[in-house]
Protein backbone atom coordinates (compact mmCIF):
# COMPACT_ATOMS: atom_id res chain seq x y z
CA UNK A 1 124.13 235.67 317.06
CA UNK A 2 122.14 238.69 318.31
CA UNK A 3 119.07 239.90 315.93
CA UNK A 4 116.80 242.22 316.24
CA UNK A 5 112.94 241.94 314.20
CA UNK A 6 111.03 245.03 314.02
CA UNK A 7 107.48 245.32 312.49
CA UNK A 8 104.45 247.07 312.21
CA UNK A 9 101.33 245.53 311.89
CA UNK A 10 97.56 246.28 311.11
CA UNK A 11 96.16 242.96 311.09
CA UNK A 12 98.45 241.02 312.62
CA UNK A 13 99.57 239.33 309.32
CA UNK A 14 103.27 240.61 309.73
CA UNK A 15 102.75 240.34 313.17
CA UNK A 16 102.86 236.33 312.54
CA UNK A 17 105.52 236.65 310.06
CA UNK A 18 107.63 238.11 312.75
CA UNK A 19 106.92 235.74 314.98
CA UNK A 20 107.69 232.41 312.48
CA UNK A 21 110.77 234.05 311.87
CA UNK A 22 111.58 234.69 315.66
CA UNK A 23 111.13 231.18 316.51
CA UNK A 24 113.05 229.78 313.44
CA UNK A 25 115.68 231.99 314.72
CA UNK A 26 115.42 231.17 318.46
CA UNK A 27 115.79 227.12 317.92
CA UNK A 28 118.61 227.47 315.82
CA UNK A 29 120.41 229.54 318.76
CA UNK A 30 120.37 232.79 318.20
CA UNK A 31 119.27 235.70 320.59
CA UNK A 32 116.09 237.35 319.57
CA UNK A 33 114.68 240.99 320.40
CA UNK A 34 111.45 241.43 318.85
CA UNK A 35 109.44 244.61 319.21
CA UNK A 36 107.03 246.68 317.32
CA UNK A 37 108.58 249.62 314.83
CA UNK A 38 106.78 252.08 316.40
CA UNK A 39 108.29 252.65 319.23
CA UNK A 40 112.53 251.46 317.97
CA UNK A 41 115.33 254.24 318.33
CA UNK A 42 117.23 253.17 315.02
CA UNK A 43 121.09 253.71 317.07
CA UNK A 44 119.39 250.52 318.91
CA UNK A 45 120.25 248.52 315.82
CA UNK A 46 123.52 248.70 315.81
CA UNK A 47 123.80 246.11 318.64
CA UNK A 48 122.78 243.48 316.81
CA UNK A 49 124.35 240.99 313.87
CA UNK A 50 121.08 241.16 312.27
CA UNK A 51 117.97 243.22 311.49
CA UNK A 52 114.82 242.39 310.16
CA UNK A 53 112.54 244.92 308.84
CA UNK A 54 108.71 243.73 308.23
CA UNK A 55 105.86 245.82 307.28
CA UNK A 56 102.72 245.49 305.84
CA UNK A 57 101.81 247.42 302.35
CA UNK A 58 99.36 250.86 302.92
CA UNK A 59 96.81 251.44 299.98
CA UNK A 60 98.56 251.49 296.72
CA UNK A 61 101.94 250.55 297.94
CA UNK A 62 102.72 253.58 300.20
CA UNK A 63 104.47 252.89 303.79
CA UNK A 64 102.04 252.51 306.95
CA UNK A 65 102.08 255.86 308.81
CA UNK A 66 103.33 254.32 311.98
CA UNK A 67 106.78 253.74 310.75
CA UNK A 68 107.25 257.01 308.70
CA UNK A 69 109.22 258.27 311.34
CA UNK A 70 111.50 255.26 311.74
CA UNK A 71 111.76 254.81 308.09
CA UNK A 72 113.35 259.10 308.08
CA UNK A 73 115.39 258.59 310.96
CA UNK A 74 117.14 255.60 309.19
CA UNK A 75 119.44 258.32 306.99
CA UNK A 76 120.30 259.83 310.12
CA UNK A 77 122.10 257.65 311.33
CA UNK A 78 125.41 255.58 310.04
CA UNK A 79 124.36 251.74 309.47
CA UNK A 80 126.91 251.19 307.36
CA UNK A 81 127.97 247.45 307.24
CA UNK A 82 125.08 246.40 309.16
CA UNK A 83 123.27 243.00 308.26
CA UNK A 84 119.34 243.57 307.27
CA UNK A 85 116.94 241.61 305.37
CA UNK A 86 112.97 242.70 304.83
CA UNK A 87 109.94 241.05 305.06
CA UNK A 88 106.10 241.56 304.83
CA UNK A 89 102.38 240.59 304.12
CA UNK A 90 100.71 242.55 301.20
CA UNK A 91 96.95 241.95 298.99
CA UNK A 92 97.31 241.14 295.55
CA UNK A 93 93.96 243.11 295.03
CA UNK A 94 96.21 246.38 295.04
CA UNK A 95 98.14 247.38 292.20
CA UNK A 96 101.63 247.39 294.28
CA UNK A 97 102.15 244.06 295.98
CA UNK A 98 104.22 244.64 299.33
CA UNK A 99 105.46 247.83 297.89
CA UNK A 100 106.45 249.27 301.28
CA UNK A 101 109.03 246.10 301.60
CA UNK A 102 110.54 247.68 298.68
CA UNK A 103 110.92 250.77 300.12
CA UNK A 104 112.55 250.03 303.21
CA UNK A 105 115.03 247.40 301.12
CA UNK A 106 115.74 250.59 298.94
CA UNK A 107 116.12 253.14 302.20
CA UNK A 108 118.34 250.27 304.23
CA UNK A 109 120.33 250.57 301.22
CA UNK A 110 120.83 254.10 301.00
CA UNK A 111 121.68 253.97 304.93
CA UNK A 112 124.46 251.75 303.96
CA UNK A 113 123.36 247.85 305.31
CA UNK A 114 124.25 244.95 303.82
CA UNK A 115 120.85 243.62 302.66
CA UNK A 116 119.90 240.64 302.28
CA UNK A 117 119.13 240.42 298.31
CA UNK A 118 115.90 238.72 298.37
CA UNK A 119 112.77 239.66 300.62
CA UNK A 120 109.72 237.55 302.55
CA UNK A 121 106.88 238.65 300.40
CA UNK A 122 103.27 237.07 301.62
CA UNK A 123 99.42 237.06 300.54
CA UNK A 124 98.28 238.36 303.22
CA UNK A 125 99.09 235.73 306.66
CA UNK A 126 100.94 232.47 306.61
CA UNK A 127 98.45 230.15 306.76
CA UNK A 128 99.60 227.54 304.56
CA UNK A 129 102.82 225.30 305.24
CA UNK A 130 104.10 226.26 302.29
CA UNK A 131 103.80 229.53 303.48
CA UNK A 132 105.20 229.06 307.05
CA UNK A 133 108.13 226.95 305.45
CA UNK A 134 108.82 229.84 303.29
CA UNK A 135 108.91 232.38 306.61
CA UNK A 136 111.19 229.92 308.26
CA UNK A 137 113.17 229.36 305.36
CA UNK A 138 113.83 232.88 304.60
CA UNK A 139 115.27 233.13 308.34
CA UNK A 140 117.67 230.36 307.89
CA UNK A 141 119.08 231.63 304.97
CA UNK A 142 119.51 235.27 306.30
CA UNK A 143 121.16 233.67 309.40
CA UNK A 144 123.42 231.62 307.18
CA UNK A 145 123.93 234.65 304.91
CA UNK A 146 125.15 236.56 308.20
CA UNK A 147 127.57 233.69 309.28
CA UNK A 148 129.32 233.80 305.86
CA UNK A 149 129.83 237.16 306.12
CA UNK A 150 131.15 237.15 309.21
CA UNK A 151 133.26 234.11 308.76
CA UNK A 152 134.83 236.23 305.79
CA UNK A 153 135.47 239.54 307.85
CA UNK A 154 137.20 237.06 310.30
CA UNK A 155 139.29 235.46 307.53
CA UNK A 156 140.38 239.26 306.15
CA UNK A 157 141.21 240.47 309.23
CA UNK A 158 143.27 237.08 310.09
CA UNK A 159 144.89 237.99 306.39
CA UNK A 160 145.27 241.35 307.70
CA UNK A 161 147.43 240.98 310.89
């Protein structure tokens, strides 16, 4: 399975997010491109099984300015049926914890992905194993969510012909 993590990252908290959920990812098999959202043409994405969006929380919940212009160029362009599932680190000491998450679940929605239904949300870095378990959880189950799925589109088609 080829999947693609994208981030942007202040402090390097979602930074190490990324990077539990690229290794989860890797020893199970799959194919991983990693690379900051910054500099990501979104047509890229449709290469890949899987996305994963992960972005840390601005102020009181707004979107980092780095990926403002990712995050508009996402409704240009036709994702529909493409897998995605969100992730970031956030501060409970603002109002809006991991806000921004939200937003790009909401936008990937709008573009027309399949998104996963529940996002990574962490206190600022994974430090605890609790913490890490839940980073490397959250990448099985998106990888297991994307196998159904395509184990079902097989099955239709197969029903199909």
């Amino acid at each position: 399975m080829k999947i693609f993590i994208g981030y942007v990252s202040l402090s390097g908290n979602t930074e190490e997010m990324a990077n539990i959920l690229k290794n989860t990812l890797l020893s199970i098999g799959c194919e991983v491109d990693m690379e900051s959202l910054e500099t990501v043409e979104v047509q890229s994405l449709l290469d890949y099984d899987c996305i994963f969006i992960g972005t840390y929380t601005w102020g009181d919940g707004d979107l980092p300015y780095e990926v403002e212009d990712f995050y508009n160029e996402l409704l240009e362009y036709h994702l529909t049926g493409q897998n995605a599932a969100c992730f970031g680190s956030g501060d409970h000491a603002y109002p809006k914890f991991c806000a921004a998450v939200d937003t790009f679940y909401q936008q990937l929605n709008q573009c027309g992905c399949n998104v996963y239904p529940e996002s990574l949300k962490i206190e600022l870095d994974p430090q605890t194993e609790d913490e890490i378990r839940q980073c490397e959880k959250f990448a099985q189950s998106v990888y297991e969510w994307v196998l159904q799925k395509k184990v079902m589109n097989q099955g239709a088609k197969q029903s199909f012909l």
